[in-house]
C-alpha atoms as a PDB file:
ATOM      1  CA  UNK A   1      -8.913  -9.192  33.070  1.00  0.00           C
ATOM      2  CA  UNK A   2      -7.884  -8.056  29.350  1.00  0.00           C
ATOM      3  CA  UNK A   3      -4.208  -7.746  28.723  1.00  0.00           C
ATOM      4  CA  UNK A   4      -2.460  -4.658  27.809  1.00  0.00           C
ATOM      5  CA  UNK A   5      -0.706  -4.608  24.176  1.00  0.00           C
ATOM      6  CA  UNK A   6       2.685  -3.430  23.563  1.00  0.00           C
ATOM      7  CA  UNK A   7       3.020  -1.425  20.769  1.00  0.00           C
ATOM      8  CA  UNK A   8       4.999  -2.895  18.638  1.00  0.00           C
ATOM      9  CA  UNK A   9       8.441  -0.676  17.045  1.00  0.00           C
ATOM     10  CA  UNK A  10       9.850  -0.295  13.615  1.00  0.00           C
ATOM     11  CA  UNK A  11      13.499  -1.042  12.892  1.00  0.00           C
ATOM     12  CA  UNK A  12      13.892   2.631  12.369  1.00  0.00           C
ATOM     13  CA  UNK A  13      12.370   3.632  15.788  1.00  0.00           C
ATOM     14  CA  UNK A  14      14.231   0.790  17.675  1.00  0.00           C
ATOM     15  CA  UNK A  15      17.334   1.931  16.067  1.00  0.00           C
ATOM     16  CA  UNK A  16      16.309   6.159  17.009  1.00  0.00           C
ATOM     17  CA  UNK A  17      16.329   4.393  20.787  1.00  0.00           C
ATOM     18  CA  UNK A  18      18.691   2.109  20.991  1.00  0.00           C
ATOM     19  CA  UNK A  19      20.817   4.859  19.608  1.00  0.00           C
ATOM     20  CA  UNK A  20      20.120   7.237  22.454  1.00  0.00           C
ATOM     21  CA  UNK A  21      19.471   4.423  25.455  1.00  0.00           C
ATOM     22  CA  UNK A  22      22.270   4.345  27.832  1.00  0.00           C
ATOM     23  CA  UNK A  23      22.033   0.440  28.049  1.00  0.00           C
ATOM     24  CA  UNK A  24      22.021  -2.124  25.257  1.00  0.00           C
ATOM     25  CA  UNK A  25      18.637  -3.961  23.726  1.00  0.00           C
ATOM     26  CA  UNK A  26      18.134  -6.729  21.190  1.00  0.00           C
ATOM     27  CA  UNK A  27      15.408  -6.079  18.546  1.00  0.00           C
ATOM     28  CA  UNK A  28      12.707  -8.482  17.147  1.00  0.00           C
ATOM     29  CA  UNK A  29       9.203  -8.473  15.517  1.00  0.00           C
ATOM     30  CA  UNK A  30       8.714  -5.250  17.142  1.00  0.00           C
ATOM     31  CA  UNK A  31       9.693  -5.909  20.244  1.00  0.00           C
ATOM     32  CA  UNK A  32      12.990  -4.186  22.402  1.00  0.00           C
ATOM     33  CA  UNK A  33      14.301  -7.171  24.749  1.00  0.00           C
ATOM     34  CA  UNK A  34      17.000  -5.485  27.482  1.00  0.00           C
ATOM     35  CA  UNK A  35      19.863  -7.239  27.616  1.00  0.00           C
ATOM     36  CA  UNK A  36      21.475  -8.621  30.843  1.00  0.00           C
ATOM     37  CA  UNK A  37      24.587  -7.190  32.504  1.00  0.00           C
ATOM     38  CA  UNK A  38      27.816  -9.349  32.353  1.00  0.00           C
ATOM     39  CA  UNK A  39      30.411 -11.189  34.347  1.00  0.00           C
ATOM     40  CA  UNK A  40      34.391 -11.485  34.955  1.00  0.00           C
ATOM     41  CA  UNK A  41      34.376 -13.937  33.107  1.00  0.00           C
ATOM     42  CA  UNK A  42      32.343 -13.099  30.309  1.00  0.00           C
ATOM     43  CA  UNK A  43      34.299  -9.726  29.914  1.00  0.00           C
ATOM     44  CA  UNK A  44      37.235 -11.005  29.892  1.00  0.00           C
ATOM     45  CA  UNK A  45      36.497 -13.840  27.547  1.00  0.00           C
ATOM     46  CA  UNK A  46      35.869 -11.642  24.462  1.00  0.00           C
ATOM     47  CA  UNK A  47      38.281  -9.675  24.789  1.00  0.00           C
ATOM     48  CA  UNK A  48      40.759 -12.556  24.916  1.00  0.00           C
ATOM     49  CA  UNK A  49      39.607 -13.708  21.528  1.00  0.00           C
ATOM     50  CA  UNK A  50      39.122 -10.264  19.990  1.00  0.00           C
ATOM     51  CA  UNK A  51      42.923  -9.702  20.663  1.00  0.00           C
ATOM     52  CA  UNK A  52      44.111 -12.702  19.397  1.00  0.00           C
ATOM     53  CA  UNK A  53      42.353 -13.041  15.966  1.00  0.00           C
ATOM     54  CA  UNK A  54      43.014  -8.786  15.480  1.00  0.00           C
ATOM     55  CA  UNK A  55      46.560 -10.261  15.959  1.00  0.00           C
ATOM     56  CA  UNK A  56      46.079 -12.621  13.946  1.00  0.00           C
ATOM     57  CA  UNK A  57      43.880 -10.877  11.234  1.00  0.00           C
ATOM     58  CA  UNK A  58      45.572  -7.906  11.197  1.00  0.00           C
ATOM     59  CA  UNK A  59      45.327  -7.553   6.903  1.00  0.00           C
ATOM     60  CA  UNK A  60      43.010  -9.236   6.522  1.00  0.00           C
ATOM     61  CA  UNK A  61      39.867  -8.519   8.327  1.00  0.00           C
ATOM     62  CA  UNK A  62      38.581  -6.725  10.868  1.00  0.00           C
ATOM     63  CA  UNK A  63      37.651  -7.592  14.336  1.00  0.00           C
ATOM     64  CA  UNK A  64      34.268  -5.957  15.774  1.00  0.00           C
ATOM     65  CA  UNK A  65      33.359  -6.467  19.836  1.00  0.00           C
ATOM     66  CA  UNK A  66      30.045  -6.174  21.217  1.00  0.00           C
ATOM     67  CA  UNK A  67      29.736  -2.321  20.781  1.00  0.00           C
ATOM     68  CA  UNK A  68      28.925  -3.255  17.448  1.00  0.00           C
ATOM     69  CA  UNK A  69      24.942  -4.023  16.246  1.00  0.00           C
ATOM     70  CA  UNK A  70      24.465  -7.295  14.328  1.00  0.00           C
ATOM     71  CA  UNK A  71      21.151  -6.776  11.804  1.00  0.00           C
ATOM     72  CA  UNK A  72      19.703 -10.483  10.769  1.00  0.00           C
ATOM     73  CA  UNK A  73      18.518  -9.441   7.524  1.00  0.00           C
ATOM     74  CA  UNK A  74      16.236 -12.432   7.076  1.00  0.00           C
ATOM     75  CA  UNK A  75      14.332 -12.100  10.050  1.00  0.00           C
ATOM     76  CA  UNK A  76      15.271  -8.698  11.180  1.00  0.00           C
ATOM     77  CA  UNK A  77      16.787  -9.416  14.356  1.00  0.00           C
ATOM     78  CA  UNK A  78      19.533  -7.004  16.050  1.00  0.00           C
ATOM     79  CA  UNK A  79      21.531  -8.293  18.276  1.00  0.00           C
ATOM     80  CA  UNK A  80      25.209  -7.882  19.751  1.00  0.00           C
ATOM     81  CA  UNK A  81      27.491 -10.994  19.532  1.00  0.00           C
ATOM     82  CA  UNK A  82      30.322 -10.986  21.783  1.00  0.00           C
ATOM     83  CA  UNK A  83      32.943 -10.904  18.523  1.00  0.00           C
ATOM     84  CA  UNK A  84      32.186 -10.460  14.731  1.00  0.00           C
ATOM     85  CA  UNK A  85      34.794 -10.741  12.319  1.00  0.00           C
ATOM     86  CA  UNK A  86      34.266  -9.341   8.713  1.00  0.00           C
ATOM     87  CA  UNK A  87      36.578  -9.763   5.722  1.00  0.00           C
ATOM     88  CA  UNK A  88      36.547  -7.201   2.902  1.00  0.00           C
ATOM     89  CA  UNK A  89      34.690  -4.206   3.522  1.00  0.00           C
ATOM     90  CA  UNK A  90      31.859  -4.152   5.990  1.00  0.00           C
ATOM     91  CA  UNK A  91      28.847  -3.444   4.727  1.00  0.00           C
ATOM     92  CA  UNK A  92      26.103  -1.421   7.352  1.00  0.00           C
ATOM     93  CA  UNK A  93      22.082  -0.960   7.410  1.00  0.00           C
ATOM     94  CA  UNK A  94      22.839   2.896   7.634  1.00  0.00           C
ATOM     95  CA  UNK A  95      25.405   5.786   7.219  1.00  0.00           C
ATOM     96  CA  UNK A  96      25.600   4.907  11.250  1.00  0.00           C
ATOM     97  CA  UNK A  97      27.944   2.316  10.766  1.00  0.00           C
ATOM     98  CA  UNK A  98      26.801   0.691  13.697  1.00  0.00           C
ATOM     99  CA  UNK A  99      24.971  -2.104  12.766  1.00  0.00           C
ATOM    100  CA  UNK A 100      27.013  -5.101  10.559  1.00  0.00           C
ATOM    101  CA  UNK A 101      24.965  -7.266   7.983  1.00  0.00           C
ATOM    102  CA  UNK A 102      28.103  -9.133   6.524  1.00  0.00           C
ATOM    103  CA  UNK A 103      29.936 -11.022   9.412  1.00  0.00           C
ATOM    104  CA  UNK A 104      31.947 -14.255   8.501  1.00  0.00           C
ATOM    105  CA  UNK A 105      32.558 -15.237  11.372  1.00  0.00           C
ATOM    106  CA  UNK A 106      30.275 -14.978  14.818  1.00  0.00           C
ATOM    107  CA  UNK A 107      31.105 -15.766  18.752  1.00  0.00           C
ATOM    108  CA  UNK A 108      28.817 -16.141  21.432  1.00  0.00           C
ATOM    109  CA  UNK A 109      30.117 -16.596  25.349  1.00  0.00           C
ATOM    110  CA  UNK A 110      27.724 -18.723  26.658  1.00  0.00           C
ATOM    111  CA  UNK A 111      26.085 -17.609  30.194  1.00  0.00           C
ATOM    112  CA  UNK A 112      23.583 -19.647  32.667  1.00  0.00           C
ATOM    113  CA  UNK A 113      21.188 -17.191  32.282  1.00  0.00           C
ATOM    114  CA  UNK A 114      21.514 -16.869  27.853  1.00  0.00           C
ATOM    115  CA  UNK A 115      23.038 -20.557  27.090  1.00  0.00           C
ATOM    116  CA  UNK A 116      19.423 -21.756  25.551  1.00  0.00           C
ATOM    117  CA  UNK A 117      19.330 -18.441  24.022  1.00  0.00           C
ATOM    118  CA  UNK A 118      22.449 -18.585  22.332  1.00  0.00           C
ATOM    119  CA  UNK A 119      21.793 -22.171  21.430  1.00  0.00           C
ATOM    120  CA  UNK A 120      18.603 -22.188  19.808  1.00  0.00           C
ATOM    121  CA  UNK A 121      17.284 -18.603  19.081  1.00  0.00           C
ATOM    122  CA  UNK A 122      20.449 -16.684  18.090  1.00  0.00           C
ATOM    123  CA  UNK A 123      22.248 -19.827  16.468  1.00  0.00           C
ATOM    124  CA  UNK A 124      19.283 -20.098  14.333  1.00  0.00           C
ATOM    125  CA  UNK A 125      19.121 -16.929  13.450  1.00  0.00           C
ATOM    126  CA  UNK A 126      23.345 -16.057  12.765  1.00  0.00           C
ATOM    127  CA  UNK A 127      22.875 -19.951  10.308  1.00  0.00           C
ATOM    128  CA  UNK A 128      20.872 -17.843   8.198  1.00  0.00           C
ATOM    129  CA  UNK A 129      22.906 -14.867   7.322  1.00  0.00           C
ATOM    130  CA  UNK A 130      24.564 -15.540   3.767  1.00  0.00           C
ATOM    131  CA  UNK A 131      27.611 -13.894   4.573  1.00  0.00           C
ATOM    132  CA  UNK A 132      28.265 -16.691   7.771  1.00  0.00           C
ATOM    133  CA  UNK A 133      31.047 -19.539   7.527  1.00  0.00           C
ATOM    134  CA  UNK A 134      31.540 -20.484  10.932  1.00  0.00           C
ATOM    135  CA  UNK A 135      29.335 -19.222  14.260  1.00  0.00           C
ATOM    136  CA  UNK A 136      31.323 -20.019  17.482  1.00  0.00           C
ATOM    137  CA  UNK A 137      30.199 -20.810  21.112  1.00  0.00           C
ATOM    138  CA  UNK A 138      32.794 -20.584  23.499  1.00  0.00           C
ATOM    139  CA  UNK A 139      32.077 -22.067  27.309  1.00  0.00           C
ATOM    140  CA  UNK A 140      32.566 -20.125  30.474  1.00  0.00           C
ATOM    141  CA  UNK A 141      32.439 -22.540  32.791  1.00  0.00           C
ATOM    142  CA  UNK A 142      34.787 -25.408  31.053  1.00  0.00           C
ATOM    143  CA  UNK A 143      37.344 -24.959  28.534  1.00  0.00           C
ATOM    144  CA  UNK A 144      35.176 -25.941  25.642  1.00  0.00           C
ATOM    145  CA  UNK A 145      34.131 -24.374  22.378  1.00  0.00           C
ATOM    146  CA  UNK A 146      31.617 -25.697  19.355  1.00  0.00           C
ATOM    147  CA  UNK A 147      32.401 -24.150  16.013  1.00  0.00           C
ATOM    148  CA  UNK A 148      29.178 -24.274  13.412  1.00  0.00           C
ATOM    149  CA  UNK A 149      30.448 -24.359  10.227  1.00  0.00           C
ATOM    150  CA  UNK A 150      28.925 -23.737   7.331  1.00  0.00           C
ATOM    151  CA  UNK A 151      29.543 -26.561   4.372  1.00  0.00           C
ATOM    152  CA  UNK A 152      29.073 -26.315   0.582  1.00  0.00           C
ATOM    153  CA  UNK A 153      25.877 -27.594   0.421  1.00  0.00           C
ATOM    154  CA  UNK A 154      24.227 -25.472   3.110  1.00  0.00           C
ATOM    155  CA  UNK A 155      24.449 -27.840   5.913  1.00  0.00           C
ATOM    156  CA  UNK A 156      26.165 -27.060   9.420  1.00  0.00           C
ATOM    157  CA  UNK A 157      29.030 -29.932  10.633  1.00  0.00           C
ATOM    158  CA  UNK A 158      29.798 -29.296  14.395  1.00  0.00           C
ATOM    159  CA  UNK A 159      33.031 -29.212  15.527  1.00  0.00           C
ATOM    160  CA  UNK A 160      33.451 -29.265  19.230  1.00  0.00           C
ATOM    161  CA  UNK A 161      37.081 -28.532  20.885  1.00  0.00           C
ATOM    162  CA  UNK A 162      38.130 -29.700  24.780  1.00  0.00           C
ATOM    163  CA  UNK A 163      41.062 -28.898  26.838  1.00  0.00           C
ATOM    164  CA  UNK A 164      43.213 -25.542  27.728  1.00  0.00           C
ATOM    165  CA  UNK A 165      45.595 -27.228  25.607  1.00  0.00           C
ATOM    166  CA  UNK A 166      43.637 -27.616  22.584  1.00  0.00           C
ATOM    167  CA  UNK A 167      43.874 -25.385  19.443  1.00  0.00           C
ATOM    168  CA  UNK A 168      40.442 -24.130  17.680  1.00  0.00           C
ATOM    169  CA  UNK A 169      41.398 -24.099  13.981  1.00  0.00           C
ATOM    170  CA  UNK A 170      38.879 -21.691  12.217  1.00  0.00           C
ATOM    171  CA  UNK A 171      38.795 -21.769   8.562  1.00  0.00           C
ATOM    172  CA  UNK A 172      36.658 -18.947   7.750  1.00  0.00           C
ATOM    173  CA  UNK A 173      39.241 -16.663   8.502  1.00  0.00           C
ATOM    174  CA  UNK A 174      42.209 -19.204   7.655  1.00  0.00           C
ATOM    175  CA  UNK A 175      43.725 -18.813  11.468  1.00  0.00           C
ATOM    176  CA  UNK A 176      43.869 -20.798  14.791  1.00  0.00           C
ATOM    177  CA  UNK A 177      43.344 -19.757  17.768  1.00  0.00           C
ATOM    178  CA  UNK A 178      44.745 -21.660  21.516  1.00  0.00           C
ATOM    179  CA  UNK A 179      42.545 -22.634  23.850  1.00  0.00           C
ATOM    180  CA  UNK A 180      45.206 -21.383  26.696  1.00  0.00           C
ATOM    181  CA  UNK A 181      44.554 -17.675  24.599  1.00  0.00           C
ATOM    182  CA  UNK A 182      40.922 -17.785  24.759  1.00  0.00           C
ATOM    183  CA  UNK A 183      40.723 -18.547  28.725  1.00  0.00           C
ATOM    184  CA  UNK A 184      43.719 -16.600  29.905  1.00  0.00           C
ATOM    185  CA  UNK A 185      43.242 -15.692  33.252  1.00  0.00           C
ATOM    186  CA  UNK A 186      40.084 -17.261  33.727  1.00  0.00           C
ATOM    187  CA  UNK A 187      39.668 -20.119  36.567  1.00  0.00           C
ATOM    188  CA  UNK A 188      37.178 -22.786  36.465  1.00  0.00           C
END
C-alpha cells in the first residue's frame, strides 16, 4: 500500500490559514501541527506570570500571552509560548504584528501530554533565537521552574527553583518573580 503525501505549506500560506482558522497551529518544514486544548491549571498559570512581570515591567518591556505567534527565524518554526517578554520595540515578520521574532525572554507551562515537547523540540529551537537571554519552564504539577539562561559565551547554565516559597530571579528582564505569584490558586 503506497502512502499518501501531504503537501507541504509555505510560511506565507500557513500564515493566510492560521490567520483565518478558528483554532491555533504550530508551523514547521511545511507542515501545520494542531495544537492541544488546555487545562485549569495551565490557564491560569500564564496568566499568573503575565500579570506579575507586566507589573513588574511596566516601562520597560512588554508582556505578550499566547495570542501572540513566535517565528524561529533559524529554522522557521511558529509557535505560541505561553508568555514572551520583549524589551525595546518588537520587531514582527509582517505589517500583521502577530508574529514576534525578538523575544528576550520565553515561558513554557509544561503539560503531560507537551513536557518532551517543550523539553527537547521547542527548547532547542527558542536556544537559537539571537534575541533570547533566558527561556523558562514552569511545572504544573509541583512548584518547580528551570530557567535556561543564556551566558556570554553562548552556552546555557540551568537554574532550577523549588518551593511555593522560593523566588525566581530573572535577569534578562532585571526582575523577580515569587513562586507563591506564579501558582496562586493552583493546588497540587
Amino acid at each position: 500500500m503506497a502512502s499518501q503525501s501531504v503537501p507541504l505549506l509555505t510560511e506565507e500560506e500557513y500564515l493566510a490559514i492560521e490567520r483565518k482558522a478558528a483554532m491555533k497551529s504550530e508551523y514547521f518544514r511545511g507542515e501545520m501541527f494542531a495544537m492541544s486544548g488546555g487545562t485549569y491549571k495551565h490557564g491560569l498559570i500564564p496568566m499568573n506570570i503575565g500579570g506579575e512581570l507586566r507589573s513588574a515591567l511596566r516601562k520597560k518591556c512588554m508582556v505578550f500571552s499566547d495570542a501572540v505567534r513566535l517565528r524561529v527565524a533559524s529554522s522557521g518554526l511558529y509557535t505560541y509560548p505561553d508568555v514572551m517578554v520583549v524589551c525595546g520595540t518588537p520587531q514582527f515578520v509582517d505589517g500583521e504584528k502577530d508574529t514576534l521574532v525578538n523575544p528576550v525572554l520565553l515561558f513554557e507551562v509544561l503539560s503531560p501530554s507537551t513536557e518532551h515537547h517543550d523539553r527537547s523540540f521547542k527548547s532547542t529551537h527558542y536556544r537559537a533565537i539571537p534575541s533570547v537571554r533566558e527561556f523558562v519552564m514552569v511545572s504544573q504539577t509541583e512548584p518547580l521552574v528551570e530557567i535556561y539562561r543564556r551566558q556570554t559565551d553562548s552556552n546555557w547554565l540551568l537554574i532550577e527553583i523549588k518551593g511555593i516559597d522560593a523566588t525566581v530571579p530573572l535577569e534578562s528582564v532585571n526582575c523577580a518573580l515569587s513562586m507563591s505569584e506564579i501558582y496562586l490558586n493552583v493546588e497540587f
